[in-house]
N, C-alpha and C. Protein backbone atom coordinates (compact mmCIF):
# COMPACT_ATOMS: atom_id res chain seq x y z
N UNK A 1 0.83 -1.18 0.00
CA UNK A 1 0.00 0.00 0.00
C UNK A 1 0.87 1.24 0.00
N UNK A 2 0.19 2.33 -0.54
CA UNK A 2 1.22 3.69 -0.58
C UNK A 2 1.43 4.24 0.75
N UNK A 3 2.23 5.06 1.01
CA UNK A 3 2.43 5.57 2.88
C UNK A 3 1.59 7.04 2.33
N UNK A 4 0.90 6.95 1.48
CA UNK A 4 0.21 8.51 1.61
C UNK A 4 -0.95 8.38 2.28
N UNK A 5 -0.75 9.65 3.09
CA UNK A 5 -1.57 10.04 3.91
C UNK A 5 -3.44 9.83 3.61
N UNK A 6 -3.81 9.76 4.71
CA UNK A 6 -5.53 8.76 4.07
C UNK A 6 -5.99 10.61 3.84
N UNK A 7 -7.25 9.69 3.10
CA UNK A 7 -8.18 10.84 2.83
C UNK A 7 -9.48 11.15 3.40
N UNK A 8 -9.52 12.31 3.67
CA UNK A 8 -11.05 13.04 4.47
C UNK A 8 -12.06 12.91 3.47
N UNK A 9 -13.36 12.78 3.34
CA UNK A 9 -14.31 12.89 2.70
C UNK A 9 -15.32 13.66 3.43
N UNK A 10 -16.08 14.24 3.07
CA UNK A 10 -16.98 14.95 3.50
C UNK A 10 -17.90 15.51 1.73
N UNK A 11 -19.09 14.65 1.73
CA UNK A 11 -19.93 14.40 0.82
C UNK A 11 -21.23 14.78 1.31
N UNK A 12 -22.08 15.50 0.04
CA UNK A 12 -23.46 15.24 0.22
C UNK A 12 -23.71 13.67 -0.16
N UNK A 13 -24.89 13.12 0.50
CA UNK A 13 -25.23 11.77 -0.52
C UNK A 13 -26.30 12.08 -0.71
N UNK A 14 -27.07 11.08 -1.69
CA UNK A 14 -27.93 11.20 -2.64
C UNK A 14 -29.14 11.51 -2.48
N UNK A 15 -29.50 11.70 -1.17
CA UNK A 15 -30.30 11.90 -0.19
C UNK A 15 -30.25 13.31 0.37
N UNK A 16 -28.93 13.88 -0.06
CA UNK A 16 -28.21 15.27 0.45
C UNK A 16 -28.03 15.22 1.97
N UNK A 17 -28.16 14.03 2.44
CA UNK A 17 -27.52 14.03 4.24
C UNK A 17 -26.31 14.11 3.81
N UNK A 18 -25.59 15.13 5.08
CA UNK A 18 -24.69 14.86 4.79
C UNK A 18 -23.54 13.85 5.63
N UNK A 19 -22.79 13.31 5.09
CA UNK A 19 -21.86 12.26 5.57
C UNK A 19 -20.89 12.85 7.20
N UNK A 20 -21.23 12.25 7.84
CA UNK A 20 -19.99 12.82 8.64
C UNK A 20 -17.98 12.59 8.10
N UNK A 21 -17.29 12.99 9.43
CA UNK A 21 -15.85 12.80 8.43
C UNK A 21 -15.69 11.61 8.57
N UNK A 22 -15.41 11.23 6.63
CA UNK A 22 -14.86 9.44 7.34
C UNK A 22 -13.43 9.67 6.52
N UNK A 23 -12.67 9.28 7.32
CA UNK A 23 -11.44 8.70 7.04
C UNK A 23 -11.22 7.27 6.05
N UNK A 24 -10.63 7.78 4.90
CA UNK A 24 -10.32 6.21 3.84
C UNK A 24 -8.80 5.83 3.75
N UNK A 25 -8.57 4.93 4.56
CA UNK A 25 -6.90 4.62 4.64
C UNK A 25 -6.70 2.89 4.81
N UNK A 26 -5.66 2.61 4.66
CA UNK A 26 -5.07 1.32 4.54
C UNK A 26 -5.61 0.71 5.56
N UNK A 27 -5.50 -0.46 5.80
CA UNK A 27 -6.43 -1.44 7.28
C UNK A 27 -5.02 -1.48 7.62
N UNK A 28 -5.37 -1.44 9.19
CA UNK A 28 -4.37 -1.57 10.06
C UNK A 28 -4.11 -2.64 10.76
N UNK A 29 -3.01 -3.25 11.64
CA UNK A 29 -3.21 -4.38 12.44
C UNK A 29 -4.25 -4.41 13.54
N UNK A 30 -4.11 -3.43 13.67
CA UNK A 30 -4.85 -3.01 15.03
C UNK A 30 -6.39 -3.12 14.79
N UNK A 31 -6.79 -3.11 13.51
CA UNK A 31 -8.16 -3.28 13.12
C UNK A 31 -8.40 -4.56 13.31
N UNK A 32 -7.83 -5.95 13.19
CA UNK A 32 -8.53 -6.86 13.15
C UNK A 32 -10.14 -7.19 13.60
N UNK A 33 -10.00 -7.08 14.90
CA UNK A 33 -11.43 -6.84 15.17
C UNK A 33 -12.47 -6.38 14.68
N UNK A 34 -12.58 -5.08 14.41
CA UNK A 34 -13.35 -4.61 13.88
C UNK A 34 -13.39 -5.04 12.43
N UNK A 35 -12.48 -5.22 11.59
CA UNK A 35 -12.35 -5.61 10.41
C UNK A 35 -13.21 -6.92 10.23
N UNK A 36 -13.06 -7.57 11.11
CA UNK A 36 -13.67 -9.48 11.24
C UNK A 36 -14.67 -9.25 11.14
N UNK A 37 -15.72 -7.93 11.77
CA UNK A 37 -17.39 -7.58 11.84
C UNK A 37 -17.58 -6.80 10.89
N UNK A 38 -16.85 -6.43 10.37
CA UNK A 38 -17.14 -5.70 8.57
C UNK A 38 -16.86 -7.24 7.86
N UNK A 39 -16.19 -7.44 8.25
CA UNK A 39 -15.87 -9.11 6.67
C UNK A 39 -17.09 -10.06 7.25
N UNK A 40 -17.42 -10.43 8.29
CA UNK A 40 -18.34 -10.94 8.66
C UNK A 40 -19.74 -10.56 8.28
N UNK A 41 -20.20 -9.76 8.34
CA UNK A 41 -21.18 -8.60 7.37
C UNK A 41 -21.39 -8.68 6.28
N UNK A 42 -20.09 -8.69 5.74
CA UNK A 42 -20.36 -8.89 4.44
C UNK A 42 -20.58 -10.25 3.62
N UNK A 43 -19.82 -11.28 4.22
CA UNK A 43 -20.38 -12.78 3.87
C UNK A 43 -21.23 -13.31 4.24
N UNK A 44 -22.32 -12.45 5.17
CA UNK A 44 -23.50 -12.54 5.72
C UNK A 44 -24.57 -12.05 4.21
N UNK A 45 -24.26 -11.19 3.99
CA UNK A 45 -24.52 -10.72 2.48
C UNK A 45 -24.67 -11.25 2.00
N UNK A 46 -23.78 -11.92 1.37
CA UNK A 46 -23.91 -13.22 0.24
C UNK A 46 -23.93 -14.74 0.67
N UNK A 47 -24.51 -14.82 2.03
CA UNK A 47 -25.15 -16.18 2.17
C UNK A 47 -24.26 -16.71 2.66
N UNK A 48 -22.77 -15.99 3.49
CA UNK A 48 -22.11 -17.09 4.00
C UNK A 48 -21.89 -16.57 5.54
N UNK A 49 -22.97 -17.27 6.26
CA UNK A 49 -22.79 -17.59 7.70
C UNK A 49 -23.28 -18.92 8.14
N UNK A 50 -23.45 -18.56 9.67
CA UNK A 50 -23.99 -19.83 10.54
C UNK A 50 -23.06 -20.95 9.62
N UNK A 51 -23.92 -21.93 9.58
CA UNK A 51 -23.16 -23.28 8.95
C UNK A 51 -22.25 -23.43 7.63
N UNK A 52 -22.99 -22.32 6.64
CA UNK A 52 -22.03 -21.60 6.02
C UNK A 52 -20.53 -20.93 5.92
N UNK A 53 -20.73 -20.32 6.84
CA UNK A 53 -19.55 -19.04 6.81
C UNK A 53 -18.22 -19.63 6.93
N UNK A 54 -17.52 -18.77 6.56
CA UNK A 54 -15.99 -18.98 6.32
C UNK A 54 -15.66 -19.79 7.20
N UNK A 55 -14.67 -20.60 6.90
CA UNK A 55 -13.30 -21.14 8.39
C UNK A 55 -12.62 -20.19 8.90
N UNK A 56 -12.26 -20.24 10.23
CA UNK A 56 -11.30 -19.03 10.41
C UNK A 56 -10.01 -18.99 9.78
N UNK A 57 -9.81 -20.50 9.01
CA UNK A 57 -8.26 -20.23 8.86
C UNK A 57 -8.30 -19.30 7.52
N UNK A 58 -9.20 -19.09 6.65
CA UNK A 58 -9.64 -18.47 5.51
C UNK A 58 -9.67 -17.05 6.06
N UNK A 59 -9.93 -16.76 7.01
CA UNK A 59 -9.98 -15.27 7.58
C UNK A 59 -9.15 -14.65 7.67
N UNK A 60 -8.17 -15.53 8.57
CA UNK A 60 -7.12 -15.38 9.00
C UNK A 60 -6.10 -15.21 7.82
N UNK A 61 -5.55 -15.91 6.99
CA UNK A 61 -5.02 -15.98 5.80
C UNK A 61 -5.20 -14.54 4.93
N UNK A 62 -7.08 -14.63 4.95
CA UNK A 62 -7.13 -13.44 3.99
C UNK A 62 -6.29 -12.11 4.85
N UNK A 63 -6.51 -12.09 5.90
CA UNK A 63 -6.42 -10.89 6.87
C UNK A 63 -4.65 -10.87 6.80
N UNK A 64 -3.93 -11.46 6.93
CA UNK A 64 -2.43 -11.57 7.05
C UNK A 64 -1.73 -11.15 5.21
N UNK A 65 -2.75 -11.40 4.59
CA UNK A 65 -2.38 -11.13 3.16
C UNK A 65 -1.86 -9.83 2.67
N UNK A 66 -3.34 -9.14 3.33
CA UNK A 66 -2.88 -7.47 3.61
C UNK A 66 -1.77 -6.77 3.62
N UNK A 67 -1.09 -7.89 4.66
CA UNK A 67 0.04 -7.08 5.48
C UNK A 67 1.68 -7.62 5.25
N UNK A 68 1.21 -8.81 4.03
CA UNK A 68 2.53 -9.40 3.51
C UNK A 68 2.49 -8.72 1.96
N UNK A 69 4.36 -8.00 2.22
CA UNK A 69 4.60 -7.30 1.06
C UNK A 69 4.10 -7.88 -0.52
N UNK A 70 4.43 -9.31 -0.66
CA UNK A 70 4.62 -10.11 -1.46
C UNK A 70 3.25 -10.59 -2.25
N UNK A 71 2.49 -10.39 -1.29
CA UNK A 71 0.59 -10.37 -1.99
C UNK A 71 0.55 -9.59 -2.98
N UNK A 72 -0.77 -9.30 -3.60
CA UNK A 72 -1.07 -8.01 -4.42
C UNK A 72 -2.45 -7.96 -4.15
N UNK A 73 -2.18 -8.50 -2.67
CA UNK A 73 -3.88 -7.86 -1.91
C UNK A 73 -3.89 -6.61 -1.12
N UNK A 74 -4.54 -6.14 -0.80
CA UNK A 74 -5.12 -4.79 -0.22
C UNK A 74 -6.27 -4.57 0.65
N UNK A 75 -6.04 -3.74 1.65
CA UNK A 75 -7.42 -3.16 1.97
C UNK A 75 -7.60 -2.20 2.39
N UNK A 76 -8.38 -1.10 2.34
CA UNK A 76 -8.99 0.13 2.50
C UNK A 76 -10.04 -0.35 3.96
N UNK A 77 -9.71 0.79 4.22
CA UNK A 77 -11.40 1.18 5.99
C UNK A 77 -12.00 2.57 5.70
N UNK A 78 -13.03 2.19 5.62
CA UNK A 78 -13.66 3.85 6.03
C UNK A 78 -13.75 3.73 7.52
N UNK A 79 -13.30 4.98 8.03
CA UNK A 79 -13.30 5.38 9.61
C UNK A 79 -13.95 6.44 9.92
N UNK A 80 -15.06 6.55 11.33
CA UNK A 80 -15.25 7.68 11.49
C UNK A 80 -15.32 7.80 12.91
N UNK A 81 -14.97 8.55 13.75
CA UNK A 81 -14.97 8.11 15.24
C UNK A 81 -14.37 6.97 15.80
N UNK A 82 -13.25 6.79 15.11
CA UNK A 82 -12.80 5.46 15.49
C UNK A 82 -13.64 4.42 15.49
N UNK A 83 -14.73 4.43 14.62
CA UNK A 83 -15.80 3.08 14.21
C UNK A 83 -15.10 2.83 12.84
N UNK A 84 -15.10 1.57 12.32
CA UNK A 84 -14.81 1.16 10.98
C UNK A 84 -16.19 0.98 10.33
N UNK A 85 -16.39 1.62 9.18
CA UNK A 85 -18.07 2.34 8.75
C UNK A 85 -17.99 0.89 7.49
N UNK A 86 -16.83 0.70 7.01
CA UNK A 86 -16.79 0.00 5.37
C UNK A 86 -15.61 -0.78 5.11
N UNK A 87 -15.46 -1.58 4.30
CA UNK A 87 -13.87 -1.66 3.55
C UNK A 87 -14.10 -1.90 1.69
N UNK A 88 -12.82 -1.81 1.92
CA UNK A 88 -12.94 -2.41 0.06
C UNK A 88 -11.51 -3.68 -0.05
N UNK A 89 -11.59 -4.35 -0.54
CA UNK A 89 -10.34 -5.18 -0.83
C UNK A 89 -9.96 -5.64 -2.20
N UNK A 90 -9.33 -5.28 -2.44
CA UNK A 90 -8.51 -5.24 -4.17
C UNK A 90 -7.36 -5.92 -4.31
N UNK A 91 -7.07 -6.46 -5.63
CA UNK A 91 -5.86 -6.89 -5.48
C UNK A 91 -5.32 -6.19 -7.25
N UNK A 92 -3.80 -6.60 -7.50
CA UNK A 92 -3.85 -6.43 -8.50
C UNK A 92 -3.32 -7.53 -9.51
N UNK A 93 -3.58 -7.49 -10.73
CA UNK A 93 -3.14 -8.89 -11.45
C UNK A 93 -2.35 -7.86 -13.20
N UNK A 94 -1.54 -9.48 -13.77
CA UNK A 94 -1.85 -9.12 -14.76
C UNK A 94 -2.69 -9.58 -15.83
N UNK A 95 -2.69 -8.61 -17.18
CA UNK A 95 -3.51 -8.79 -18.25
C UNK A 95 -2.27 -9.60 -19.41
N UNK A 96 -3.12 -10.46 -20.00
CA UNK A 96 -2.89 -10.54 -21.76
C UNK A 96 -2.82 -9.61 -22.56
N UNK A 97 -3.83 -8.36 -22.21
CA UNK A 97 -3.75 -7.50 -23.41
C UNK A 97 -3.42 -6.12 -22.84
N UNK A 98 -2.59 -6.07 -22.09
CA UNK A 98 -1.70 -4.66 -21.76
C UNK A 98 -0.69 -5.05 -20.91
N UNK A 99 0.28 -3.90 -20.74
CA UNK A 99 1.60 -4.15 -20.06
C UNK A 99 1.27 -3.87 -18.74
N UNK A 100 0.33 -3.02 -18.79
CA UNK A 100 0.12 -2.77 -17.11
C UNK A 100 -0.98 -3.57 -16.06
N UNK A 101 -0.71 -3.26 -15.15
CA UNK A 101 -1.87 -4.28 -14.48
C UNK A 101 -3.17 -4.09 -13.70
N UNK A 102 -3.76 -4.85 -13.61
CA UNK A 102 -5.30 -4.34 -13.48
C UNK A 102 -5.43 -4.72 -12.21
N UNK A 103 -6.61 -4.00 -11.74
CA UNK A 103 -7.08 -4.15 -10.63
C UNK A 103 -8.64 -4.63 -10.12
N UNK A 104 -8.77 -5.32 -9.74
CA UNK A 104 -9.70 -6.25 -9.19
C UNK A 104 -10.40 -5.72 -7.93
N UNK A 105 -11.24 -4.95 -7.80
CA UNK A 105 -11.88 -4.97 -6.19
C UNK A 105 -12.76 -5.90 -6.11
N UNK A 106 -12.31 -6.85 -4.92
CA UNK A 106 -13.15 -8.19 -4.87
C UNK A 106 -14.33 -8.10 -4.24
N UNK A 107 -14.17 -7.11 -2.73
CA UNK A 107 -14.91 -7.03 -1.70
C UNK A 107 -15.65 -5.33 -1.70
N UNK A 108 -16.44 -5.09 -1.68
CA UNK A 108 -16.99 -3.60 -0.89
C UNK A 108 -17.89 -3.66 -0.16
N UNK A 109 -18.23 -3.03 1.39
CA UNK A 109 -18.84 -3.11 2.15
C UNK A 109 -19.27 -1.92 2.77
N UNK A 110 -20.07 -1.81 3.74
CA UNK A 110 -20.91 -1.03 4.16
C UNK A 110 -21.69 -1.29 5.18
N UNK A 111 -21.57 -0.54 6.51
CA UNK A 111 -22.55 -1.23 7.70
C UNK A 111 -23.62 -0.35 7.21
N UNK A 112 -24.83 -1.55 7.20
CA UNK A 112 -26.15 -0.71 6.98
C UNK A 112 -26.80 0.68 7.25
N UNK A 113 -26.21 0.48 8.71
CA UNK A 113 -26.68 1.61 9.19
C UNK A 113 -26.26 3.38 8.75
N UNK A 114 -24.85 2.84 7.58
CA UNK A 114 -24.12 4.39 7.24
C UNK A 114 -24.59 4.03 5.44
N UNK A 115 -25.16 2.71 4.96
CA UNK A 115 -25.33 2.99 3.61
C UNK A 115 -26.16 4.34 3.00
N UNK A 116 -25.80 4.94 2.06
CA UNK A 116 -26.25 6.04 1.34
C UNK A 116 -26.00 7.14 1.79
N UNK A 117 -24.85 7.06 2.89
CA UNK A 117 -23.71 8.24 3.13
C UNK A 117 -22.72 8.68 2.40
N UNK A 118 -22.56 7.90 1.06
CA UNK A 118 -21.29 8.20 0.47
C UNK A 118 -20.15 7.46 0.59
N UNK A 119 -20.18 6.71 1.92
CA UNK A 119 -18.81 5.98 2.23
C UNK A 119 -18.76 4.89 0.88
N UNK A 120 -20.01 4.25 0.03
CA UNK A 120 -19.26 3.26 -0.62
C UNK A 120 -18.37 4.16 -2.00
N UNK A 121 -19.16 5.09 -2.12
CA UNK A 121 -18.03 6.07 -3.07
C UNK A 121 -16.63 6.19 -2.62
N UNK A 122 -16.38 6.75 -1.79
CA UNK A 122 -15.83 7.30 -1.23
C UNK A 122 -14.46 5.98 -1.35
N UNK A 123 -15.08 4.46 -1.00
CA UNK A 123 -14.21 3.53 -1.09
C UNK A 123 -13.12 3.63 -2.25
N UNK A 124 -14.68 3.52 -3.68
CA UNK A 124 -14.19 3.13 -4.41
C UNK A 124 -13.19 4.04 -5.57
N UNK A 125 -13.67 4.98 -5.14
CA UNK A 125 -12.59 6.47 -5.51
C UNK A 125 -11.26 6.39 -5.20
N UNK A 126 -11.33 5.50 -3.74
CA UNK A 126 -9.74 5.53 -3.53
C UNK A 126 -9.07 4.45 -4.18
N UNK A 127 -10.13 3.61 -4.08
CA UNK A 127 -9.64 2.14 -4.62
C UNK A 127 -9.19 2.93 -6.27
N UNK A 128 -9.87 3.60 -7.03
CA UNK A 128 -9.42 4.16 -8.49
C UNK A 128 -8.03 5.06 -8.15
N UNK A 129 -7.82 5.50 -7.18
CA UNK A 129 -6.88 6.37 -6.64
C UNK A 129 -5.36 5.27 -6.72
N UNK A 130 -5.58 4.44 -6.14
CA UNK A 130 -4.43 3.33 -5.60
C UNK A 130 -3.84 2.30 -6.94
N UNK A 131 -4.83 2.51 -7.74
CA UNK A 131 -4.92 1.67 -8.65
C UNK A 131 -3.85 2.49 -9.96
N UNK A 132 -4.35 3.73 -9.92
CA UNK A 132 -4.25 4.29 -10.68
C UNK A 132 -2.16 4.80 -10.22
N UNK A 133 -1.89 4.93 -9.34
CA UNK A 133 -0.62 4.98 -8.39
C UNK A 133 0.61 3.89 -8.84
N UNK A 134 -0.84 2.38 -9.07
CA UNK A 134 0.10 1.59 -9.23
C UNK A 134 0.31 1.25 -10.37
N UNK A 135 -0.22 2.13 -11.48
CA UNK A 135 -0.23 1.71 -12.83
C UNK A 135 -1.19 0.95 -13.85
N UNK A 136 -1.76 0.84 -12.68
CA UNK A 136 -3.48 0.35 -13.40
C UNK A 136 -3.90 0.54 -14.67
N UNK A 137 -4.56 0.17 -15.64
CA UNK A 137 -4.63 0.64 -16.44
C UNK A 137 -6.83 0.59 -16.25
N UNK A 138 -7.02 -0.25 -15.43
CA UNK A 138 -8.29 -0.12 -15.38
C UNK A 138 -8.74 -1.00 -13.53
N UNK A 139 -9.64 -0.73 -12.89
CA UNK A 139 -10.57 -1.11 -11.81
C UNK A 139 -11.52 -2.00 -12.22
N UNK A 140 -11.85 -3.32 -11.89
CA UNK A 140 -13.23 -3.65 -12.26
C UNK A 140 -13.70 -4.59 -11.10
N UNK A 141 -14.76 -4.76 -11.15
CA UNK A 141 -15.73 -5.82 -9.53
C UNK A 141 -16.68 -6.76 -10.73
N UNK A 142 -17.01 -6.96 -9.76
CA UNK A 142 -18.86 -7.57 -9.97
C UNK A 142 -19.86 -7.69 -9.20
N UNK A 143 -20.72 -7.80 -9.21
CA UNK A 143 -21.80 -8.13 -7.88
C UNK A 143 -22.76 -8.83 -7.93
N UNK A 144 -23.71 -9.46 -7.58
CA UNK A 144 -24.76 -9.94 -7.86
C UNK A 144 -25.87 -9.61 -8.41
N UNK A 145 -26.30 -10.08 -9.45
CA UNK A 145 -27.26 -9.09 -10.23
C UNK A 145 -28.53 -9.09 -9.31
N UNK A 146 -29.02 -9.29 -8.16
CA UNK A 146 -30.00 -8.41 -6.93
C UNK A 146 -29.45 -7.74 -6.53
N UNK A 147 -28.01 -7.19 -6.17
CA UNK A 147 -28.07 -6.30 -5.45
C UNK A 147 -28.16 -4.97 -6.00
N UNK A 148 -29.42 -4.74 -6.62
CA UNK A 148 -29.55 -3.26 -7.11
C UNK A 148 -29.46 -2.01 -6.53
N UNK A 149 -29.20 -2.01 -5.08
CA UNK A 149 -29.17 -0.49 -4.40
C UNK A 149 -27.78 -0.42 -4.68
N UNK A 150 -26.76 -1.24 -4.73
CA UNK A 150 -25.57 -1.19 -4.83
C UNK A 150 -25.28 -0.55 -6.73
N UNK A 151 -25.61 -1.37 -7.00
CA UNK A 151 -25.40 -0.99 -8.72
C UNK A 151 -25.99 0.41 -8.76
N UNK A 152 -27.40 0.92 -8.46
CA UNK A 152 -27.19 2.03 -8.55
C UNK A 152 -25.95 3.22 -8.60
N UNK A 153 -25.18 2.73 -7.47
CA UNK A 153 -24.07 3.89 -7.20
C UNK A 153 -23.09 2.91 -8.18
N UNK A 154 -23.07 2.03 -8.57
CA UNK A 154 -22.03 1.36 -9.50
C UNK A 154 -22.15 2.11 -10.82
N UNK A 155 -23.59 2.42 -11.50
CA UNK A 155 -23.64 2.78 -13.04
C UNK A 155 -23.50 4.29 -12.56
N UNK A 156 -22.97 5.06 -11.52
CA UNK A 156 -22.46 6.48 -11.28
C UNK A 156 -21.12 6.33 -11.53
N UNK A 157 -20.19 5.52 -11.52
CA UNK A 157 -19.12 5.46 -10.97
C UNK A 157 -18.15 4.56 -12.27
N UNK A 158 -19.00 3.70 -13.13
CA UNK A 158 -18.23 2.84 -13.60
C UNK A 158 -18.80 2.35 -14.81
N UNK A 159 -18.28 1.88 -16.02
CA UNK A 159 -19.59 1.39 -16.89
C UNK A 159 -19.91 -0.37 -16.99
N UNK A 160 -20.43 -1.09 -17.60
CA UNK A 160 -20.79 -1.72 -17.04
C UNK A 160 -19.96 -2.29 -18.43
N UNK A 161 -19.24 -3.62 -18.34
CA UNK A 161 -18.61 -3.96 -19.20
C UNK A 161 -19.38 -5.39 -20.16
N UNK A 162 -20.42 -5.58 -20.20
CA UNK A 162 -21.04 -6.77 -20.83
C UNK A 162 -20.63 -7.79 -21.12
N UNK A 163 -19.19 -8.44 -20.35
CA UNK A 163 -19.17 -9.52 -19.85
C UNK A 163 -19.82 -10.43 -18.18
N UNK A 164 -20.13 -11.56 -18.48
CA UNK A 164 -21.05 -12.35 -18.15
C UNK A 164 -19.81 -12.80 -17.36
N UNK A 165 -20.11 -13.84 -15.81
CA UNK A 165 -19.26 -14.60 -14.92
C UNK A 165 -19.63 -15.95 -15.17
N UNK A 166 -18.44 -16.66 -15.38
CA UNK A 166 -19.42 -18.03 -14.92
C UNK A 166 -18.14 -19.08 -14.66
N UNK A 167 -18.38 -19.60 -13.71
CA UNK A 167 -17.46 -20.43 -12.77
C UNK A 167 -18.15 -21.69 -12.25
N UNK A 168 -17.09 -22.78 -12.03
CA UNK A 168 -17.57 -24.33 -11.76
C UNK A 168 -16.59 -24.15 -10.57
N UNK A 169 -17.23 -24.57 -9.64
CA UNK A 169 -16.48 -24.76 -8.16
C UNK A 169 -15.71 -26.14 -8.11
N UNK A 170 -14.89 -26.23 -7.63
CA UNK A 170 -13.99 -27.40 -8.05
C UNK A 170 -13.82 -27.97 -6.40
């Protein structure tokens, strides 16, 4: 991750409330905790808890990835009051068809209670920010085609590239 200094946001959202200050900076060690109830949250999202949900050693792993130089994983916190509001987690790869390398945000999140504050912008701005630092030549995600409150702020932000996913679990 870059050592530059995180960034303040202070946004109307779409709603024109306005956001309080959230802080968008690298995840820290010291976050774990709180980080585990944002990642937890979010695989609650997509159907993975209770009997479901992750192993810890999968947590754990992902969470240590962060913080080993040698990954080309990442993660972002929105902070505000010393609460962790969001994250985003990206990695970067390369392409076949350019020299530079792309970037992947796998994860974006949001505690309910701050969605349509701006913080998921706010993520993914930086995530275009970091990307763009490292030579990126492009950002891309996916999501589930229900989660439409989310895509909303996605077709603000990004275009939609008309490729299709499709994967066999092995």
């Amino acid at each position: 991750m870059s050592s530059a200094p995180p960034d303040n946001h202070r946004e109307k959202s779409q709603d024109n409330r306005m956001i309080p200050s959230v802080v968008i900076r690298p995840v820290q060690r010291a976050d774990f905790p709180s980080w585990k109830l944002l990642w937890g949250g979010y695989n609650a999202f997509y159907g993975r808890s209770g009997p479901t949900a992750l192993p810890d050693e999968i947590i754990r792993t992902t969470w240590s990835r962060f913080f080993d130089v040698y990954e080309p994983m990442h993660a972002l916190v929105a902070e505000h009051d010393g609460s962790l509001l969001g994250l985003a987690h990206f990695l970067y790869h390369r392409s076949t068809i350019q020299l530079g390398p792309n970037c992947y945000m796998q994860d974006l999140f949001t505690v309910e209670a701050a969605r349509g504050l701006g913080i998921g912008r706010a993520l993914i701005n930086k995530v275009y920010e970091q990307a763009a630092q490292a030579g990126c030549g492009r950002v891309y995600w996916q999501t589930h085609e229900t989660n439409t409150a989310a895509m909303q702020l996605y077709d603000k932000l990004a275009e939609k590239s008309g490729f299709l996913v499709y994967r066999k679990l092995l």
